[in-house]
C-alpha atoms as a PDB file:
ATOM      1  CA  UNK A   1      36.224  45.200 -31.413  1.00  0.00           C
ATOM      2  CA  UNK A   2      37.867  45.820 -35.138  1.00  0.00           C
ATOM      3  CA  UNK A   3      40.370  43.174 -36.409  1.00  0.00           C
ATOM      4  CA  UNK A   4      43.601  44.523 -37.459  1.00  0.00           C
ATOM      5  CA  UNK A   5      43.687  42.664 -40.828  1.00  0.00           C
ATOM      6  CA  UNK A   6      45.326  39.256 -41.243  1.00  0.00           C
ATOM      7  CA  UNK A   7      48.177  38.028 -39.525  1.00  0.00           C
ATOM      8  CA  UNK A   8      50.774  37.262 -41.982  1.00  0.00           C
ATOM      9  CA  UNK A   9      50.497  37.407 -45.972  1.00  0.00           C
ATOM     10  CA  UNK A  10      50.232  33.966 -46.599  1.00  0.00           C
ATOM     11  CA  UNK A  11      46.656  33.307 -45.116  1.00  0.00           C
ATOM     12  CA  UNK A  12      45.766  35.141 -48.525  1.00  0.00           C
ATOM     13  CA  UNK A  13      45.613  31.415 -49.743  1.00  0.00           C
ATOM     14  CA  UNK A  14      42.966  30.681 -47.627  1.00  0.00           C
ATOM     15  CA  UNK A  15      40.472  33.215 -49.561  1.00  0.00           C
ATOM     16  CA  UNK A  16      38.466  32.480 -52.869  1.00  0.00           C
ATOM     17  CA  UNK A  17      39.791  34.883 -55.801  1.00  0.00           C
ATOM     18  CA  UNK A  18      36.311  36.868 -56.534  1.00  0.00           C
ATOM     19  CA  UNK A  19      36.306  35.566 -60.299  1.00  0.00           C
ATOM     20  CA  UNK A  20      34.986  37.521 -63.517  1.00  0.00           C
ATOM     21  CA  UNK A  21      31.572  36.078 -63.315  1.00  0.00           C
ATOM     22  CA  UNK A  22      30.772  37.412 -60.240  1.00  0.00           C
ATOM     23  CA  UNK A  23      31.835  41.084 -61.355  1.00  0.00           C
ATOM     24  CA  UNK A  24      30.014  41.134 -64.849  1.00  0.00           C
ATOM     25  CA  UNK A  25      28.392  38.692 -67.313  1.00  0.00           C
ATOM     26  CA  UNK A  26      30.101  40.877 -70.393  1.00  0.00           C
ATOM     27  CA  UNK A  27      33.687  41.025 -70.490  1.00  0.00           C
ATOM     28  CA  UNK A  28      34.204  37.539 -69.431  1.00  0.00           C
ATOM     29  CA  UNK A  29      36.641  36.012 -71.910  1.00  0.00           C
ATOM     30  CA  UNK A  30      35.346  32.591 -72.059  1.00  0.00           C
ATOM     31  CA  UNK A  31      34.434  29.794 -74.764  1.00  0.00           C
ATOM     32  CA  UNK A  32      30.599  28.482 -75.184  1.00  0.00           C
ATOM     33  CA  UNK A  33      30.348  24.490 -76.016  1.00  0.00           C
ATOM     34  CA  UNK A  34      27.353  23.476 -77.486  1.00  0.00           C
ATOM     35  CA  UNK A  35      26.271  20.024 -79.263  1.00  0.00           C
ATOM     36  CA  UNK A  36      27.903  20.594 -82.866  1.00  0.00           C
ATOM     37  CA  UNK A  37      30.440  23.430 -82.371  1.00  0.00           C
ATOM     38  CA  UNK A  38      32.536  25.788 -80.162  1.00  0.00           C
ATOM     39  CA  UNK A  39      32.399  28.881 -80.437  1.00  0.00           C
ATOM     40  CA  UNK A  40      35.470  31.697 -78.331  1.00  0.00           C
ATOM     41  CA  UNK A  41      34.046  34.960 -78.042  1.00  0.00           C
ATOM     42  CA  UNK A  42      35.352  38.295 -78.282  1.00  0.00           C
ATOM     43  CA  UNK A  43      37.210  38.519 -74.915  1.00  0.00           C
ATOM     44  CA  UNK A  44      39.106  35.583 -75.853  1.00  0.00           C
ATOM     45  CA  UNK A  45      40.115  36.324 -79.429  1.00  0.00           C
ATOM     46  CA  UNK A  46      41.825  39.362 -77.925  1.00  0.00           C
ATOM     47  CA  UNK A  47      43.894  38.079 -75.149  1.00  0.00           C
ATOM     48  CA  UNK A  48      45.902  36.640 -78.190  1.00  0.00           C
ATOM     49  CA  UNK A  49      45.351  39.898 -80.284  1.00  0.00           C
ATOM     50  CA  UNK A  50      43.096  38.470 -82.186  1.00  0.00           C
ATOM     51  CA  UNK A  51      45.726  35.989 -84.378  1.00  0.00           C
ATOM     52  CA  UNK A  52      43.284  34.220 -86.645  1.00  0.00           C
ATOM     53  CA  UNK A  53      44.524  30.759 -86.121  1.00  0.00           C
ATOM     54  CA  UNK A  54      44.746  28.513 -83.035  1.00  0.00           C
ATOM     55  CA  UNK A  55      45.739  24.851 -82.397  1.00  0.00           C
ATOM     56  CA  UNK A  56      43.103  23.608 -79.746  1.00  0.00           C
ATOM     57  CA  UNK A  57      45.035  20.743 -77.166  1.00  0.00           C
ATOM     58  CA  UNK A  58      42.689  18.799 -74.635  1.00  0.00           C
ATOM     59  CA  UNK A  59      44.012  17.007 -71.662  1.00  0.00           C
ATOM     60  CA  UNK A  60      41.356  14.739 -70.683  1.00  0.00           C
ATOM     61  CA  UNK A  61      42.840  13.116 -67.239  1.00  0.00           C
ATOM     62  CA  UNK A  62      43.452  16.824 -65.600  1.00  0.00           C
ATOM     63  CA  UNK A  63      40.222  18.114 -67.703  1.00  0.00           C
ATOM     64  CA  UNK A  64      41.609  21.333 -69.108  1.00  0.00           C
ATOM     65  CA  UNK A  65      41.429  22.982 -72.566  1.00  0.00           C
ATOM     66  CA  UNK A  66      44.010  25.231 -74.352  1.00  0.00           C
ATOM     67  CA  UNK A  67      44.000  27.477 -77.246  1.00  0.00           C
ATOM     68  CA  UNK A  68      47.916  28.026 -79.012  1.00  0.00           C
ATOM     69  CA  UNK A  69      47.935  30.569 -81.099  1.00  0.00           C
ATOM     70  CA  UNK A  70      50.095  28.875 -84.544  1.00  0.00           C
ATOM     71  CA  UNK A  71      49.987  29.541 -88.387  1.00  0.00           C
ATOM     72  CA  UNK A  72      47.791  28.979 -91.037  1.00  0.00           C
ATOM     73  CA  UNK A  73      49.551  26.293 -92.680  1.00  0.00           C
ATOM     74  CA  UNK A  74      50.285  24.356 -89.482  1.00  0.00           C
ATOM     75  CA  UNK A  75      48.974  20.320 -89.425  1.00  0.00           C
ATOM     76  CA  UNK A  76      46.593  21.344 -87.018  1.00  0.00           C
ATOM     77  CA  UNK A  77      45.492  24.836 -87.341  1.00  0.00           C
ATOM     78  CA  UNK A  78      41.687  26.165 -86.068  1.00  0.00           C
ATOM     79  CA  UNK A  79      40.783  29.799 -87.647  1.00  0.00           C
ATOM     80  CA  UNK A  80      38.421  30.660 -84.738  1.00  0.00           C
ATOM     81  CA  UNK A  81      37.456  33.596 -86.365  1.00  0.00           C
ATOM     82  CA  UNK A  82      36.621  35.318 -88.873  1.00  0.00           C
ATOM     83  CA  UNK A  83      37.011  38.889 -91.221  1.00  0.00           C
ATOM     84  CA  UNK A  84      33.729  41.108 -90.753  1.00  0.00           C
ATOM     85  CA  UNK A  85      32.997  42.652 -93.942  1.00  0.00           C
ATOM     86  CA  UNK A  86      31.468  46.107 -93.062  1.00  0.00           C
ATOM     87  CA  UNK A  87      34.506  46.825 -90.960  1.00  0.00           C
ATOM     88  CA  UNK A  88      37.417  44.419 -91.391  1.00  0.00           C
ATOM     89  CA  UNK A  89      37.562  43.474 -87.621  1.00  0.00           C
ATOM     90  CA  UNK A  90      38.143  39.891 -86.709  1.00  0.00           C
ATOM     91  CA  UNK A  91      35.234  38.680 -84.913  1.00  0.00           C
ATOM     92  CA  UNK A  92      34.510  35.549 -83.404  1.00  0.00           C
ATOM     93  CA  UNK A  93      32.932  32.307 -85.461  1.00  0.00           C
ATOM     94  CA  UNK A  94      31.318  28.829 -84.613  1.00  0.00           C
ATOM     95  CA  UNK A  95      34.017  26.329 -84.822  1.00  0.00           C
ATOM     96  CA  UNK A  96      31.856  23.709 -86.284  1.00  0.00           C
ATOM     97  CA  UNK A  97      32.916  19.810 -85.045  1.00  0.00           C
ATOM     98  CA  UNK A  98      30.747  16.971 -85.577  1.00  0.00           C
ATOM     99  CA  UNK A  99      33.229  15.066 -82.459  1.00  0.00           C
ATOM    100  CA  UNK A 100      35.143  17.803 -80.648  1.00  0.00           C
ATOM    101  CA  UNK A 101      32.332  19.074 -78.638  1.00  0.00           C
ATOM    102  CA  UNK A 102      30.204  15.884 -77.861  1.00  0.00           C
ATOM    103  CA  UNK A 103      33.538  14.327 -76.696  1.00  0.00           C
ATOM    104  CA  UNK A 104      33.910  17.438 -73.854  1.00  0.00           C
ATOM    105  CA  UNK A 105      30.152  16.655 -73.377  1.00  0.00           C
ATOM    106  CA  UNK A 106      31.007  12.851 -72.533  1.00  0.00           C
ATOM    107  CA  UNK A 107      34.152  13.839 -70.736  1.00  0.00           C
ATOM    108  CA  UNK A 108      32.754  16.310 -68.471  1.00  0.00           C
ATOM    109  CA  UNK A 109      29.264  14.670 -67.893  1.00  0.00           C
ATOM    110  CA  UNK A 110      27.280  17.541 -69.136  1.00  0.00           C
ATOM    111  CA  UNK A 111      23.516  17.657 -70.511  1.00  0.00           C
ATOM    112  CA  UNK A 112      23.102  17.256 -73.818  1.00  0.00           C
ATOM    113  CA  UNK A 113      19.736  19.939 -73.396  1.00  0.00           C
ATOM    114  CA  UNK A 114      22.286  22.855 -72.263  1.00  0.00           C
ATOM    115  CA  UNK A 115      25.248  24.920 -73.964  1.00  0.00           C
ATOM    116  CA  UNK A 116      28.399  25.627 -71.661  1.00  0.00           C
ATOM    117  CA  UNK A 117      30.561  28.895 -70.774  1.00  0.00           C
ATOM    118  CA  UNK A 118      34.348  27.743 -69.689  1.00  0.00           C
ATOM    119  CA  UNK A 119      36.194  31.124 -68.487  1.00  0.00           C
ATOM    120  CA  UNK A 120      39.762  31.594 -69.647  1.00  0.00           C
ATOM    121  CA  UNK A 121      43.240  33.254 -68.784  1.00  0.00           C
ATOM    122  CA  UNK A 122      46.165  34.103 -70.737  1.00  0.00           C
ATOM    123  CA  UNK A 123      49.284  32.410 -69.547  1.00  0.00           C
ATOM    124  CA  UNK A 124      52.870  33.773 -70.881  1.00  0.00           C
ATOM    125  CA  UNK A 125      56.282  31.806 -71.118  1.00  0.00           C
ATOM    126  CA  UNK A 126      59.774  32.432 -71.928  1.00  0.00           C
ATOM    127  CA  UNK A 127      60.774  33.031 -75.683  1.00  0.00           C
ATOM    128  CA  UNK A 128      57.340  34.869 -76.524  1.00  0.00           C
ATOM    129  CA  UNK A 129      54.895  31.858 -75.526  1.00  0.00           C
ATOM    130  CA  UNK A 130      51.311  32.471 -74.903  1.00  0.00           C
ATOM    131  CA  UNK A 131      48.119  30.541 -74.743  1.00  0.00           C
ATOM    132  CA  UNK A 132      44.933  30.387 -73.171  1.00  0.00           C
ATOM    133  CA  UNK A 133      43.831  28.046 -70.090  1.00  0.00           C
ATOM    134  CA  UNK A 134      40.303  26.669 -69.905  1.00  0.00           C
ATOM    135  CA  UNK A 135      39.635  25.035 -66.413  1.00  0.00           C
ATOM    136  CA  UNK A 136      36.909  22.602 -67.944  1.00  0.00           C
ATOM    137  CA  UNK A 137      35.438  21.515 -64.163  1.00  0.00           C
ATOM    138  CA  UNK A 138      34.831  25.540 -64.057  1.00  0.00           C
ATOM    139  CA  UNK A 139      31.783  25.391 -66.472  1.00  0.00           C
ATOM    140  CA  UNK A 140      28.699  27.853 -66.019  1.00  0.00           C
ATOM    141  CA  UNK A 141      25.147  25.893 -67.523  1.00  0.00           C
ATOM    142  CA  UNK A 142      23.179  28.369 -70.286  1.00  0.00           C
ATOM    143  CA  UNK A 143      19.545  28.089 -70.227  1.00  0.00           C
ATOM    144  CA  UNK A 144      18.103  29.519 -73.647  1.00  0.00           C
ATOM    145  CA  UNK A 145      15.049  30.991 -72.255  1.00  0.00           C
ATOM    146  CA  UNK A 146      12.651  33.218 -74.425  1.00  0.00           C
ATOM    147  CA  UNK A 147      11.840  37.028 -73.468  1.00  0.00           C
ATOM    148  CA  UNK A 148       9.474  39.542 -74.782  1.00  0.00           C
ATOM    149  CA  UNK A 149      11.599  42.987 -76.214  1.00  0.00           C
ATOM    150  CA  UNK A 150      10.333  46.480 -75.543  1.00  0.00           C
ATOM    151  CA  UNK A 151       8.319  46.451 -79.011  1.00  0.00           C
ATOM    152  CA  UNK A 152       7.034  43.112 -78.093  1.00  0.00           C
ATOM    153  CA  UNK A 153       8.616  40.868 -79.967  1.00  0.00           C
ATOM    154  CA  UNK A 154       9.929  37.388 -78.500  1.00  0.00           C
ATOM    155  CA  UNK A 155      13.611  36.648 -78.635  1.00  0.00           C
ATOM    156  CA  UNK A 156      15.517  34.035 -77.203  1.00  0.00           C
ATOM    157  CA  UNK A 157      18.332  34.696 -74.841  1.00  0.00           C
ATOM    158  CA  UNK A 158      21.033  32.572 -72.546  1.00  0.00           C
ATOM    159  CA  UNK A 159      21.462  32.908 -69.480  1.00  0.00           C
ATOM    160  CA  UNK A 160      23.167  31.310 -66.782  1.00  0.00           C
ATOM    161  CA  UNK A 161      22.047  28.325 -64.881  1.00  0.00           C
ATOM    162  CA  UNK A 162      24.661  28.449 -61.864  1.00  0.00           C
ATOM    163  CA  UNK A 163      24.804  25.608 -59.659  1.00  0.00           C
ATOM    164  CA  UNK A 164      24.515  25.554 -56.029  1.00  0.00           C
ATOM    165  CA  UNK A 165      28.105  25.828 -55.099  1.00  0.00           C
ATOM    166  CA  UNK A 166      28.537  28.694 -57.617  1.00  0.00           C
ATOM    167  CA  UNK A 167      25.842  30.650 -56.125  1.00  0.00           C
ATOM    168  CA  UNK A 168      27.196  30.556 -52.631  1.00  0.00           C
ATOM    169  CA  UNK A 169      30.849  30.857 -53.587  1.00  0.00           C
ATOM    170  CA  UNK A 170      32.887  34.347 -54.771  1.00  0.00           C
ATOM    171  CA  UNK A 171      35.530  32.169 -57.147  1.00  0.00           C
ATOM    172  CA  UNK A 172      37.911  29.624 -56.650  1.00  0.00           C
ATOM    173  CA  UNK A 173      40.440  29.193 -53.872  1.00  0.00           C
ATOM    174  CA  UNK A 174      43.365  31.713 -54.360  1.00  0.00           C
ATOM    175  CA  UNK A 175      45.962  28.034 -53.841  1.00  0.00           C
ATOM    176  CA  UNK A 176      44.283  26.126 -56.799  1.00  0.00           C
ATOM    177  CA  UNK A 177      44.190  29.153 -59.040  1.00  0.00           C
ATOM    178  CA  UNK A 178      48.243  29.805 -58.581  1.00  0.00           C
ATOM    179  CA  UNK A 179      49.266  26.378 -59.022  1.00  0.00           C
ATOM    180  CA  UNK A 180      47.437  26.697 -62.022  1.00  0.00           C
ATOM    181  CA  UNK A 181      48.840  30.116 -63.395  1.00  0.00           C
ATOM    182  CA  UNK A 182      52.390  28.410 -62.303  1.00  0.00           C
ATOM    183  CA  UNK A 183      52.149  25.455 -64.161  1.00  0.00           C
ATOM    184  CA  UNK A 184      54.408  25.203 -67.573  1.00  0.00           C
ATOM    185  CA  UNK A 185      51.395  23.873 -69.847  1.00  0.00           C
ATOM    186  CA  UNK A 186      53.403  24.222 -73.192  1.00  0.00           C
ATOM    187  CA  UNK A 187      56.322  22.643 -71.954  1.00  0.00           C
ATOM    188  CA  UNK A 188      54.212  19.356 -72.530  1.00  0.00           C
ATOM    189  CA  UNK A 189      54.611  20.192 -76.129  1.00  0.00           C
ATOM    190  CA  UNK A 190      57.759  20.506 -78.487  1.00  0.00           C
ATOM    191  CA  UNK A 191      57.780  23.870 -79.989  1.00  0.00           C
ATOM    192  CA  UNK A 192      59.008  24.051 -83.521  1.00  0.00           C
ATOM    193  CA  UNK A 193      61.193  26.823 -84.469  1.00  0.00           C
ATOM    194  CA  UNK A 194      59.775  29.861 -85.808  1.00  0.00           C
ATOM    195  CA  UNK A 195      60.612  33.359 -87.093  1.00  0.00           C
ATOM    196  CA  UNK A 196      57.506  34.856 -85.029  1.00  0.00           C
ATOM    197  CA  UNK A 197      57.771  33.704 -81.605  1.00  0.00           C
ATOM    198  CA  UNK A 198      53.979  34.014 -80.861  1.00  0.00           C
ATOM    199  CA  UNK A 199      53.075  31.816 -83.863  1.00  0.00           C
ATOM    200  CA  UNK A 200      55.486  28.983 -83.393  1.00  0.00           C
ATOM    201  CA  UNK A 201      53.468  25.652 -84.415  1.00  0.00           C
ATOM    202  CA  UNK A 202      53.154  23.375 -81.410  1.00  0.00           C
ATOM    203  CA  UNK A 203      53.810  19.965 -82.246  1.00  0.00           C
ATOM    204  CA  UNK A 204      51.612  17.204 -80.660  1.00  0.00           C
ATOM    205  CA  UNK A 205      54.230  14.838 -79.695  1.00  0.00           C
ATOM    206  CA  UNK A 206      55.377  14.819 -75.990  1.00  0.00           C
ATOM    207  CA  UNK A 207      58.808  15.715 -74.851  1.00  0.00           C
ATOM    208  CA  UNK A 208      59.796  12.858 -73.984  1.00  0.00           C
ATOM    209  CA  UNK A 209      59.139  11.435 -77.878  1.00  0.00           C
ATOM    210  CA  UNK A 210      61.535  13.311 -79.013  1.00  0.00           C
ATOM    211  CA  UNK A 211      64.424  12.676 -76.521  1.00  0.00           C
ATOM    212  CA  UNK A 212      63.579   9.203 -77.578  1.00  0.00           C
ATOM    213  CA  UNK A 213      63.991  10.040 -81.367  1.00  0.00           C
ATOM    214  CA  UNK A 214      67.228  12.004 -80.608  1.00  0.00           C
ATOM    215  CA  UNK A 215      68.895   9.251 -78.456  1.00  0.00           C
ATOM    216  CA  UNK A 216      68.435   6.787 -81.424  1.00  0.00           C
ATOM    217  CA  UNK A 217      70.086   8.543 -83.991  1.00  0.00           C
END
């Protein structure tokens, strides 16, 4: 006998959300880690219309990664990309760090042998805010594995080395992904004022810092 669908909308959060990397391994927008450098690809520089510079903020103890888009002159500023010269598009480039990316290597227990993909989604706030969310625990392995092209040369390509659990799951569970897309990330951060909304530097002191500083004088 046919079921007649679910009985009321909330056992939606009892479903995984069917994620991007089970639909296509091109249009993910994602960022690859590797021993040396980071590197955002093109999905990713245009979820924040491709604004060349970015302030990168880590939080280590909930193991997420975000990218704030900021201006060029900011304290902390990242261009993560790059002018092509044949065209004049803005195209992705290899964020070079001799600590950044061994320290997500350390702090997510990864091997040293592989590179890493981390997905991303664009989260929007009040007053123009926008960044992107990296869920670090979400990694996919790449395995750089050599292949022989049609005219028989040998290239080297990546592809993904999905674990166990990622093979036999669609995505993550609908509940975890909301309280995620919920969650006020830049309100951790003191916004300073700025003509363009979008490209308001994000200061790295906590809110609570500055109630401190105000209360004093």
């Amino acid at each position: 006998m046919a079921r007649e669908g679910i009985r009321n909308y909330e056992e939606i959060y009892n479903c995984q959300m069917v994620d991007m990397f089970n639909l296509t391994e091109v249009k993910v927008p994602c960022v690859h880690v590797k021993k040396g450098y980071v590197r955002f690809n093109m999905n990713a520089l245009n979820l924040l219309g491709k604004t060349p510079f970015i302030e990168i903020l880590v939080n280590p103890d909930e193991q997420y990664m975000l990218a704030v888009p900021c201006n060029q002159y900011d304290v902390y500023a990242v261009d993560w990309c790059r002018k092509e010269k044949a065209t004049g598009r803005m195209i992705p480039k290899d964020v070079r760090s001799k600590d950044l990316a061994p320290k997500l290597y350390r702090l997510m227990g990864w091997d040293e042998e592989l590179t890493y993909r981390v997905q991303c989604f664009r989260q929007e706030f009040e007053n123009g805010k926008c960044l992107l969310y990296f869920d670090l625990p979400n990694y996919v392995p790449m395995i750089s594995e050599s292949v022989e092209s049609k005219t028989g040369r040998i290239i080297k390509r990546s592809r993904p080395l999905y674990t166990t659990a990622q093979q036999s799951a669609f995505g993550p569970p609908l509940r975890e992904m909301m309280d995620k897309l919920n969650r006020d990330y830049v309100g951790y951060y003191v916004a300073d004022t700025n003509s363009d909304s979008n490209m308001g530097q994000i200061g790295m002191f906590e809110r609570g810092h500055q109630d401190e500083g105000q209360s004093e004088s």
